[in-house]
PDB file of N, CA and C in Angstrom:
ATOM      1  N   UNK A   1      29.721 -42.072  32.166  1.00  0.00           N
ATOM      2  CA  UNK A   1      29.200 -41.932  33.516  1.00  0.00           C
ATOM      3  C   UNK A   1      28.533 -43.217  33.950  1.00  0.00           C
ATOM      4  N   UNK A   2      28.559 -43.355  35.216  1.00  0.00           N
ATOM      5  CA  UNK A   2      27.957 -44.854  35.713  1.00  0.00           C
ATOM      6  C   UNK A   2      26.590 -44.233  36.141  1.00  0.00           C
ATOM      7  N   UNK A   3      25.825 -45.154  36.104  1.00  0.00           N
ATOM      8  CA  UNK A   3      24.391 -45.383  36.695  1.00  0.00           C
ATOM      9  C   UNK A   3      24.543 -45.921  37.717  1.00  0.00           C
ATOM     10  N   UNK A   4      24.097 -45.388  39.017  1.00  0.00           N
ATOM     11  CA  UNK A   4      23.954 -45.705  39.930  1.00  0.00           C
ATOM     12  C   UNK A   4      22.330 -46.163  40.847  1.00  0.00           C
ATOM     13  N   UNK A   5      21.786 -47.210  42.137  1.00  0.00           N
ATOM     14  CA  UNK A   5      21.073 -46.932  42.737  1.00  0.00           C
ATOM     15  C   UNK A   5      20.802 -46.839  43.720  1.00  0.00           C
ATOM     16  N   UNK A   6      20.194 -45.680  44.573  1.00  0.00           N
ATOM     17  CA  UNK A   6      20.425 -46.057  46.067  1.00  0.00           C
ATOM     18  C   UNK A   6      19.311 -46.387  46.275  1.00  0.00           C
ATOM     19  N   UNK A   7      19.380 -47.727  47.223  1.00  0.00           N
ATOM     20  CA  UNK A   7      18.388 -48.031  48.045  1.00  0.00           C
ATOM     21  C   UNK A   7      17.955 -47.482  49.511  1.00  0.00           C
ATOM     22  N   UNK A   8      16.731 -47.674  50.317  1.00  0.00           N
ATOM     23  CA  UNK A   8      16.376 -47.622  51.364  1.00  0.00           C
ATOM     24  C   UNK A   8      16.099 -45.758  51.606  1.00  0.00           C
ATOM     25  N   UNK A   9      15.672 -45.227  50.962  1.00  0.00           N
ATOM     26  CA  UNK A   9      15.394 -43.625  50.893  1.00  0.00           C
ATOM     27  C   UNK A   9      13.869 -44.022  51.689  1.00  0.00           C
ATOM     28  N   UNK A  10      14.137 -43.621  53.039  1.00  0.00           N
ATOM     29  CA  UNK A  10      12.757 -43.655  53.424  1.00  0.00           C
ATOM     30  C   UNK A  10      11.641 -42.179  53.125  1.00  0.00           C
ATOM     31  N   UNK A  11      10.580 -42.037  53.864  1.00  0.00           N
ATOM     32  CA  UNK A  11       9.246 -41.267  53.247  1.00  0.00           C
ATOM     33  C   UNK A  11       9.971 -39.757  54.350  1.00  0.00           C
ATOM     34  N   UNK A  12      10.488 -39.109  54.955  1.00  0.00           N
ATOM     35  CA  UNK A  12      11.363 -38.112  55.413  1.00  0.00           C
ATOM     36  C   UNK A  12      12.525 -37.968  54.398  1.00  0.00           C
ATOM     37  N   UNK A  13      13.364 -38.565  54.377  1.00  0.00           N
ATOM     38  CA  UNK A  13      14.625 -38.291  53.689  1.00  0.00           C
ATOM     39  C   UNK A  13      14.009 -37.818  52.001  1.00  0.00           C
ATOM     40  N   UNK A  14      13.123 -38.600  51.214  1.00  0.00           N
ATOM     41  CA  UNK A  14      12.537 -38.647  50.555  1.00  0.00           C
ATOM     42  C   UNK A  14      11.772 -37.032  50.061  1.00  0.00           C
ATOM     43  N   UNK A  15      11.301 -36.698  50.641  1.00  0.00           N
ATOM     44  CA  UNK A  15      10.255 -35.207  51.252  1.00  0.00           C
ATOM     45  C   UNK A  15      11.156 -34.768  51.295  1.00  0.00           C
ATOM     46  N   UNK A  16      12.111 -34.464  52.178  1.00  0.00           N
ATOM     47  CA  UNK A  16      13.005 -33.433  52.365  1.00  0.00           C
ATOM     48  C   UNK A  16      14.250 -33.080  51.283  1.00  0.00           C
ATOM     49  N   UNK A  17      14.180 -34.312  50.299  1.00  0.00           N
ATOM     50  CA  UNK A  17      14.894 -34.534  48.973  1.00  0.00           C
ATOM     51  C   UNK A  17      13.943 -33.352  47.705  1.00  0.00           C
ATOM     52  N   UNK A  18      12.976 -33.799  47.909  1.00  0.00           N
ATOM     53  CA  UNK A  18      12.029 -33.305  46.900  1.00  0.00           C
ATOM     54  C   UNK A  18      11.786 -31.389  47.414  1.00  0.00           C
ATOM     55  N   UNK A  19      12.010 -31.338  48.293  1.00  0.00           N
ATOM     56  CA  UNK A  19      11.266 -30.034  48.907  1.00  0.00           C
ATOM     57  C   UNK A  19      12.698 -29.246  48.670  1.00  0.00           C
ATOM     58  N   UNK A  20      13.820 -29.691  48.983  1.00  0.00           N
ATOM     59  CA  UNK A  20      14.785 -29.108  48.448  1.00  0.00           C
ATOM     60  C   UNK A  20      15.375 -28.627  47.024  1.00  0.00           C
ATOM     61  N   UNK A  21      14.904 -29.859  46.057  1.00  0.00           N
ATOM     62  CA  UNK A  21      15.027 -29.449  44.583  1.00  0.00           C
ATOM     63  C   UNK A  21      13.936 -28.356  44.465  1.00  0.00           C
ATOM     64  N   UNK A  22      12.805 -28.138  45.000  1.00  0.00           N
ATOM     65  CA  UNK A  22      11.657 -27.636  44.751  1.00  0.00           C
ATOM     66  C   UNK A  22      12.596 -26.068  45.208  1.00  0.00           C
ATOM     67  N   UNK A  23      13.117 -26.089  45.962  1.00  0.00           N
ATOM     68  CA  UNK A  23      13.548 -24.426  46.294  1.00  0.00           C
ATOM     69  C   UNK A  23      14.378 -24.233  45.576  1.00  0.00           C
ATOM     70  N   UNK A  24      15.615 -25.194  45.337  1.00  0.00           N
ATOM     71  CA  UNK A  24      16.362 -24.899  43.966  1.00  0.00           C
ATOM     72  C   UNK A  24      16.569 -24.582  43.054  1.00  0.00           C
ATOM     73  N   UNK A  25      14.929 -25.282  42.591  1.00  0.00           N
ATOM     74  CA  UNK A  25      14.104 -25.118  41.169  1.00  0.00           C
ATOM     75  C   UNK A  25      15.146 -26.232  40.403  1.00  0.00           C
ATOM     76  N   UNK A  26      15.766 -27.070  41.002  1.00  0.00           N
ATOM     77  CA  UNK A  26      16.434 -28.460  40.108  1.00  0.00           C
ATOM     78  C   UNK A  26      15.290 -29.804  40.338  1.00  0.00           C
ATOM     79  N   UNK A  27      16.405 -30.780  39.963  1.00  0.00           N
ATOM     80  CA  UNK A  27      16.179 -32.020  39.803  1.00  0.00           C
ATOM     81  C   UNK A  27      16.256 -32.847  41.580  1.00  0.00           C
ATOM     82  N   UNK A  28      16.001 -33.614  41.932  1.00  0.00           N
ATOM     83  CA  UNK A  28      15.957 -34.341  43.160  1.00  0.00           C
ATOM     84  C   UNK A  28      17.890 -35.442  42.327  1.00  0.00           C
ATOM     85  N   UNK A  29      17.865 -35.235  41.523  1.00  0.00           N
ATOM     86  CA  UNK A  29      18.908 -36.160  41.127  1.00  0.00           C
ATOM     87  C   UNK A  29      20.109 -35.089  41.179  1.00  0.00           C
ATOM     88  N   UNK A  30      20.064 -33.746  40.812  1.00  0.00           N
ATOM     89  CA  UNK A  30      20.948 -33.195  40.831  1.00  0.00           C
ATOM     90  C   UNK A  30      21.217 -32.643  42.454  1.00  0.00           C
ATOM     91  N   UNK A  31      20.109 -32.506  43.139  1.00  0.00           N
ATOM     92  CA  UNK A  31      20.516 -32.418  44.718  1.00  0.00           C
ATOM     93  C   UNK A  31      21.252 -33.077  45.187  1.00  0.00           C
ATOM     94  N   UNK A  32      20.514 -34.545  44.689  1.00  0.00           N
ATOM     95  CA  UNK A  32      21.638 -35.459  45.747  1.00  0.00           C
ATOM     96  C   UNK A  32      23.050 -35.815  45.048  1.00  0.00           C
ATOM     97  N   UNK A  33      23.050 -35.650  43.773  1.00  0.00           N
ATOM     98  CA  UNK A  33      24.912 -35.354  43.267  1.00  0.00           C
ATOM     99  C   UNK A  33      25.404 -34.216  44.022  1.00  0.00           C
ATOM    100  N   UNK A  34      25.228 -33.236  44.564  1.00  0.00           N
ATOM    101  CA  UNK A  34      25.798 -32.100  45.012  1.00  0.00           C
ATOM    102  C   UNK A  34      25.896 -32.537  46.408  1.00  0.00           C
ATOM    103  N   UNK A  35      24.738 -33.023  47.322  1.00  0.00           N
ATOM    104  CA  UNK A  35      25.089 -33.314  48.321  1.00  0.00           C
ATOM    105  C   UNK A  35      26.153 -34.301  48.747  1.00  0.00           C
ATOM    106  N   UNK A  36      26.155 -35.338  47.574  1.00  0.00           N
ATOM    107  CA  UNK A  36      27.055 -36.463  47.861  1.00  0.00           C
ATOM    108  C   UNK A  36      28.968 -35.581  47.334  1.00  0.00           C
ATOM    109  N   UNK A  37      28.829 -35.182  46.135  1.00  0.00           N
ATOM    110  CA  UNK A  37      30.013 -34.578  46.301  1.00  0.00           C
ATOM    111  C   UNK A  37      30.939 -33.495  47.257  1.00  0.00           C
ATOM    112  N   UNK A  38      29.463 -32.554  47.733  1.00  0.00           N
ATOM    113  CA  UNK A  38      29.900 -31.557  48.849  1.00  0.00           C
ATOM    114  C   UNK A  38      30.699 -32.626  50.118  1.00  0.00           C
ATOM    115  N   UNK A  39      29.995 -33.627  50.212  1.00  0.00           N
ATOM    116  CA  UNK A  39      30.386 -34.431  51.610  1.00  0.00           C
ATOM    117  C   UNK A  39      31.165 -35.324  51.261  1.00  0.00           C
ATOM    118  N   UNK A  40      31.589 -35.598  49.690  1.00  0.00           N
ATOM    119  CA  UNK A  40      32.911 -36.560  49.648  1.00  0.00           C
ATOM    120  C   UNK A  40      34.231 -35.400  49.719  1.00  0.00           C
ATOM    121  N   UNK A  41      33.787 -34.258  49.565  1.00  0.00           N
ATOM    122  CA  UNK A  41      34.977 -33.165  49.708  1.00  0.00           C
ATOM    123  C   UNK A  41      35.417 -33.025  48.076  1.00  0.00           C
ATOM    124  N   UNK A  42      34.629 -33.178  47.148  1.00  0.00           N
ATOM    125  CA  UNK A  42      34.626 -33.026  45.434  1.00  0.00           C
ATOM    126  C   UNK A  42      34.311 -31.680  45.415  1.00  0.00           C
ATOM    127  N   UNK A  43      33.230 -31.082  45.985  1.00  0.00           N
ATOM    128  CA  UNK A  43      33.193 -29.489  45.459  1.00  0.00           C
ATOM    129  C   UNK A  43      32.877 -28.881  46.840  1.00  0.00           C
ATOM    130  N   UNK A  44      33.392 -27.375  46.736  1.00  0.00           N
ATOM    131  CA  UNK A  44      32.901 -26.737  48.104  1.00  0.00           C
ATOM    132  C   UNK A  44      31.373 -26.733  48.414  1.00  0.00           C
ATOM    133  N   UNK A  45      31.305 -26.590  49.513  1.00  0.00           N
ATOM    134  CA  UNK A  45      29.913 -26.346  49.739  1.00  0.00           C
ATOM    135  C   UNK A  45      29.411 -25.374  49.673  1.00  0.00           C
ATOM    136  N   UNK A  46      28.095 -24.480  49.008  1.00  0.00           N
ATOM    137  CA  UNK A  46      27.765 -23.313  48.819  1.00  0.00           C
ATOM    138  C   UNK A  46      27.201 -22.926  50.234  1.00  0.00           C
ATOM    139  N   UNK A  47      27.581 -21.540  49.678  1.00  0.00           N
ATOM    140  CA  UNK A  47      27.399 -20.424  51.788  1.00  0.00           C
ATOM    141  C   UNK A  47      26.638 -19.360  51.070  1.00  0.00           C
ATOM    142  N   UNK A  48      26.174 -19.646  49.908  1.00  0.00           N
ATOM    143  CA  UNK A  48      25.244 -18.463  49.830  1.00  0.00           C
ATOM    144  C   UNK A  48      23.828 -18.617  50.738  1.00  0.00           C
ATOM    145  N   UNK A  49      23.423 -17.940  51.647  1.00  0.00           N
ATOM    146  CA  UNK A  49      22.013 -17.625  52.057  1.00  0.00           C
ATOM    147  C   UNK A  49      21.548 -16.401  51.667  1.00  0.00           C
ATOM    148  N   UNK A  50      19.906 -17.219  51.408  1.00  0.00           N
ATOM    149  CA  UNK A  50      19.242 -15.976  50.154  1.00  0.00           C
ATOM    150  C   UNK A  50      18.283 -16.431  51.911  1.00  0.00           C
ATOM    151  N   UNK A  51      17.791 -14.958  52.303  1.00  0.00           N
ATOM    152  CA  UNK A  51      16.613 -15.267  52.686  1.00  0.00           C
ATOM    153  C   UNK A  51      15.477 -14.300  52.402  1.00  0.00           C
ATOM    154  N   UNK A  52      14.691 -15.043  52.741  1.00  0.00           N
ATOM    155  CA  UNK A  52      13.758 -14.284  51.905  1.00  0.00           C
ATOM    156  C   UNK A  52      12.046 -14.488  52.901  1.00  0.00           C
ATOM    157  N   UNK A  53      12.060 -14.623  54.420  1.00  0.00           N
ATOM    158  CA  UNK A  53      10.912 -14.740  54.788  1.00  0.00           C
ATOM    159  C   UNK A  53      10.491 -13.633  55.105  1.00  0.00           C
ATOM    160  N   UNK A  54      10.773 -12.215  54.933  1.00  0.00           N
ATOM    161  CA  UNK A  54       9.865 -11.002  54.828  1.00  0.00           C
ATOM    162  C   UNK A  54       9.815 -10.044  53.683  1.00  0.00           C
ATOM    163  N   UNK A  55      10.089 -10.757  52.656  1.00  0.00           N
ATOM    164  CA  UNK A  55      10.128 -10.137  51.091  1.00  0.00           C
ATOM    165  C   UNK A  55       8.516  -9.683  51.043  1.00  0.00           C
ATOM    166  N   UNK A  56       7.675 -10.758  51.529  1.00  0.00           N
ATOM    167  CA  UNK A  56       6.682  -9.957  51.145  1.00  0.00           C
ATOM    168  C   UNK A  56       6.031  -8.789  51.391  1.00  0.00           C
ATOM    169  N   UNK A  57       6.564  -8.257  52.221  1.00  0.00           N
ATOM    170  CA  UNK A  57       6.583  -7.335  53.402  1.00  0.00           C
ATOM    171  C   UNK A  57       6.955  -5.862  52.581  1.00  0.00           C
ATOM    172  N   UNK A  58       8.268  -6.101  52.248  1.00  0.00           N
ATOM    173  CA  UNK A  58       9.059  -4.969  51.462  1.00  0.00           C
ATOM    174  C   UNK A  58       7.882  -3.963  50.452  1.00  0.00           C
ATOM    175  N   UNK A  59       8.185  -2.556  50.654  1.00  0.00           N
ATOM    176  CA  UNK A  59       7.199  -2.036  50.136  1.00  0.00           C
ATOM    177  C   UNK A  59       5.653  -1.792  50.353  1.00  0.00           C
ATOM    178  N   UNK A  60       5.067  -2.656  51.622  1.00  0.00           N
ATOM    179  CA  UNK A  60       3.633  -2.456  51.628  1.00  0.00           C
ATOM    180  C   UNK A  60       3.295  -1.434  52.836  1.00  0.00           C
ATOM    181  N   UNK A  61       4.611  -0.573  53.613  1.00  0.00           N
ATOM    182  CA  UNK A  61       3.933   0.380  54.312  1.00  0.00           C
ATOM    183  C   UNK A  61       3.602   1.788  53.660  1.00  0.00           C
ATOM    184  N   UNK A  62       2.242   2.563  54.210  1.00  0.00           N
ATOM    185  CA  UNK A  62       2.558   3.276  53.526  1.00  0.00           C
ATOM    186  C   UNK A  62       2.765   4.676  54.844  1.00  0.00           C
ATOM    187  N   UNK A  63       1.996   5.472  54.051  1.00  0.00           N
ATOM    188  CA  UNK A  63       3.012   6.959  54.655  1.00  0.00           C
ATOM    189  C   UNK A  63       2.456   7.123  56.238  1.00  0.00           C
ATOM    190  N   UNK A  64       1.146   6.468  57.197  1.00  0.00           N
ATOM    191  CA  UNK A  64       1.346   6.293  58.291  1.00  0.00           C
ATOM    192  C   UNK A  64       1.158   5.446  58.909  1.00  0.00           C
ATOM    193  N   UNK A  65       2.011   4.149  58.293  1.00  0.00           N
ATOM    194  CA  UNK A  65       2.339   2.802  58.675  1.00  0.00           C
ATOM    195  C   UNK A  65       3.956   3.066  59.349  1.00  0.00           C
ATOM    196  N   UNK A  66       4.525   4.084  58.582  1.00  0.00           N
ATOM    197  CA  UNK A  66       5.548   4.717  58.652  1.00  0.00           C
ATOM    198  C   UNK A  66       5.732   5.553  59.593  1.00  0.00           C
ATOM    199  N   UNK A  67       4.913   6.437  59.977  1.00  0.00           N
ATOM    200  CA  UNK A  67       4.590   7.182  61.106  1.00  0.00           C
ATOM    201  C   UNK A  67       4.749   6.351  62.214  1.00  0.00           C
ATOM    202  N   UNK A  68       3.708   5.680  62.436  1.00  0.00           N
ATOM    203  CA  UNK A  68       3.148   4.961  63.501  1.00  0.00           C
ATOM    204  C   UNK A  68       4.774   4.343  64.066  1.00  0.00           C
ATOM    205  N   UNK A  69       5.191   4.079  63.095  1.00  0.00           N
ATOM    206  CA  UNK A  69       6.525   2.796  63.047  1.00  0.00           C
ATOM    207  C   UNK A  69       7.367   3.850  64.174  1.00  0.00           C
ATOM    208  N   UNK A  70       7.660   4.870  63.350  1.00  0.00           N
ATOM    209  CA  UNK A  70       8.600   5.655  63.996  1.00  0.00           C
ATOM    210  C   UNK A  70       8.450   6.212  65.630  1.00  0.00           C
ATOM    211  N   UNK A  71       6.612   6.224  65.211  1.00  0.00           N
ATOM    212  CA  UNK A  71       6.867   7.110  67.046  1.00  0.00           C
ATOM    213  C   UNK A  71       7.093   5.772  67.781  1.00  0.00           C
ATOM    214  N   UNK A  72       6.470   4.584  66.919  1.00  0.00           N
ATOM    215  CA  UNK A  72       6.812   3.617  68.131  1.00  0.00           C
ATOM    216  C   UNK A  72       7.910   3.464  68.789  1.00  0.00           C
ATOM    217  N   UNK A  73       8.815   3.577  67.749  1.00  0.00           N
ATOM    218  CA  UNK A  73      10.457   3.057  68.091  1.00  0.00           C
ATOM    219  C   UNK A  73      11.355   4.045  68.405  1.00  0.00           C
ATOM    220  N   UNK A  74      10.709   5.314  68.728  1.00  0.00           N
ATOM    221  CA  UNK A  74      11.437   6.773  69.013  1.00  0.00           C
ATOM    222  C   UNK A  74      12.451   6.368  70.403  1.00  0.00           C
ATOM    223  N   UNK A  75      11.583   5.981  71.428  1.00  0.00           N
ATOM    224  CA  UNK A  75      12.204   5.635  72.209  1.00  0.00           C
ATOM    225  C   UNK A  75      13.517   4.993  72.019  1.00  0.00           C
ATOM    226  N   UNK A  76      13.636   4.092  71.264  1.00  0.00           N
ATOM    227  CA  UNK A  76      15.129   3.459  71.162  1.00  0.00           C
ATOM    228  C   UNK A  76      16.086   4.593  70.515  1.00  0.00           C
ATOM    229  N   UNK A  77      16.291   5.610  69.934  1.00  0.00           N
ATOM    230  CA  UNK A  77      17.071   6.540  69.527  1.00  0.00           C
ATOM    231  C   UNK A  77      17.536   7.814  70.833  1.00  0.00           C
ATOM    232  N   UNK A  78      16.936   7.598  71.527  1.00  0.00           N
ATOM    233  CA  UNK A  78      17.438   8.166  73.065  1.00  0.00           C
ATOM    234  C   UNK A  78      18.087   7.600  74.123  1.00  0.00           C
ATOM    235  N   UNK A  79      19.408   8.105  74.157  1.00  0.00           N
ATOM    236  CA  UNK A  79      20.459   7.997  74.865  1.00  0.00           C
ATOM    237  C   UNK A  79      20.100   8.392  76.156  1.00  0.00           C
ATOM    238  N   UNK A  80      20.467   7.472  77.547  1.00  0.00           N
ATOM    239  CA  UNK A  80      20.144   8.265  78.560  1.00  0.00           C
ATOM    240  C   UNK A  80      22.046   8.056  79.187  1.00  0.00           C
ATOM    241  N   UNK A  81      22.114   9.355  79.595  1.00  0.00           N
ATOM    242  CA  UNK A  81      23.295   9.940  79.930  1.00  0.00           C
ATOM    243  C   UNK A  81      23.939   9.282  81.508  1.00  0.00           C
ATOM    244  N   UNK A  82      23.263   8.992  81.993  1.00  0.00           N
ATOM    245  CA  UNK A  82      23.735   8.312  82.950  1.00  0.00           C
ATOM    246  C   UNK A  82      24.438   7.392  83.024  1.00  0.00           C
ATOM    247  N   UNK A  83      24.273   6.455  82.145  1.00  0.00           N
ATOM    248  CA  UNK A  83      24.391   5.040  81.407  1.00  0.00           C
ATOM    249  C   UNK A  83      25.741   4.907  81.362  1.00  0.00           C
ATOM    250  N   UNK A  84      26.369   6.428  80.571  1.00  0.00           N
ATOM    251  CA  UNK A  84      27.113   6.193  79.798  1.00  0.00           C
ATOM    252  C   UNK A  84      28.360   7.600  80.527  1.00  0.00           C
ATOM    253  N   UNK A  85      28.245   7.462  81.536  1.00  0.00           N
ATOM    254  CA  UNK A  85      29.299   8.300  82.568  1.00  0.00           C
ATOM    255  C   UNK A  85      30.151   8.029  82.794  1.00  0.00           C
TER     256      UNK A  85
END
């Protein structure tokens, strides 16, 4: 394998290098091999999306958080007949 170096990685590209291995849970070296091969057309690009900004959420209502939820949104489960003549 060759050793390579790139120059001119400014303080953005840089951050946004690091913050990405950080969600990965890799290397900043193995990001940018993947990025550079995804965009030389060497490997597909991954389409998995994990998301995950209301995980924390999951599980913390309880029995009239649940209530409340429902009468709120009752309204949307009623059809008005006119509409639909």
């Amino acid at each position: 394998m060759t050793t390579m170096t790139l120059r001119g990685i400014d303080d953005t590209i840089a951050k946004s290098l690091k913050e990405m291995a950080r969600r990965e849970n890799t290397s900043v070296n193995a990001v940018m091999l993947r990025i550079i091969k995804e965009s030389l057309g060497l490997d597909k690009k991954r389409r998995q999306t994990v998301y995950d900004d209301l995980d924390h959420l999951a599980g913390t209502w309880n029995v009239q958080d649940a209530a409340e939820f429902e009468s709120a949104t009752a309204v949307f489960e009623k059809i008005d007949a006119e509409i639909w003549k």
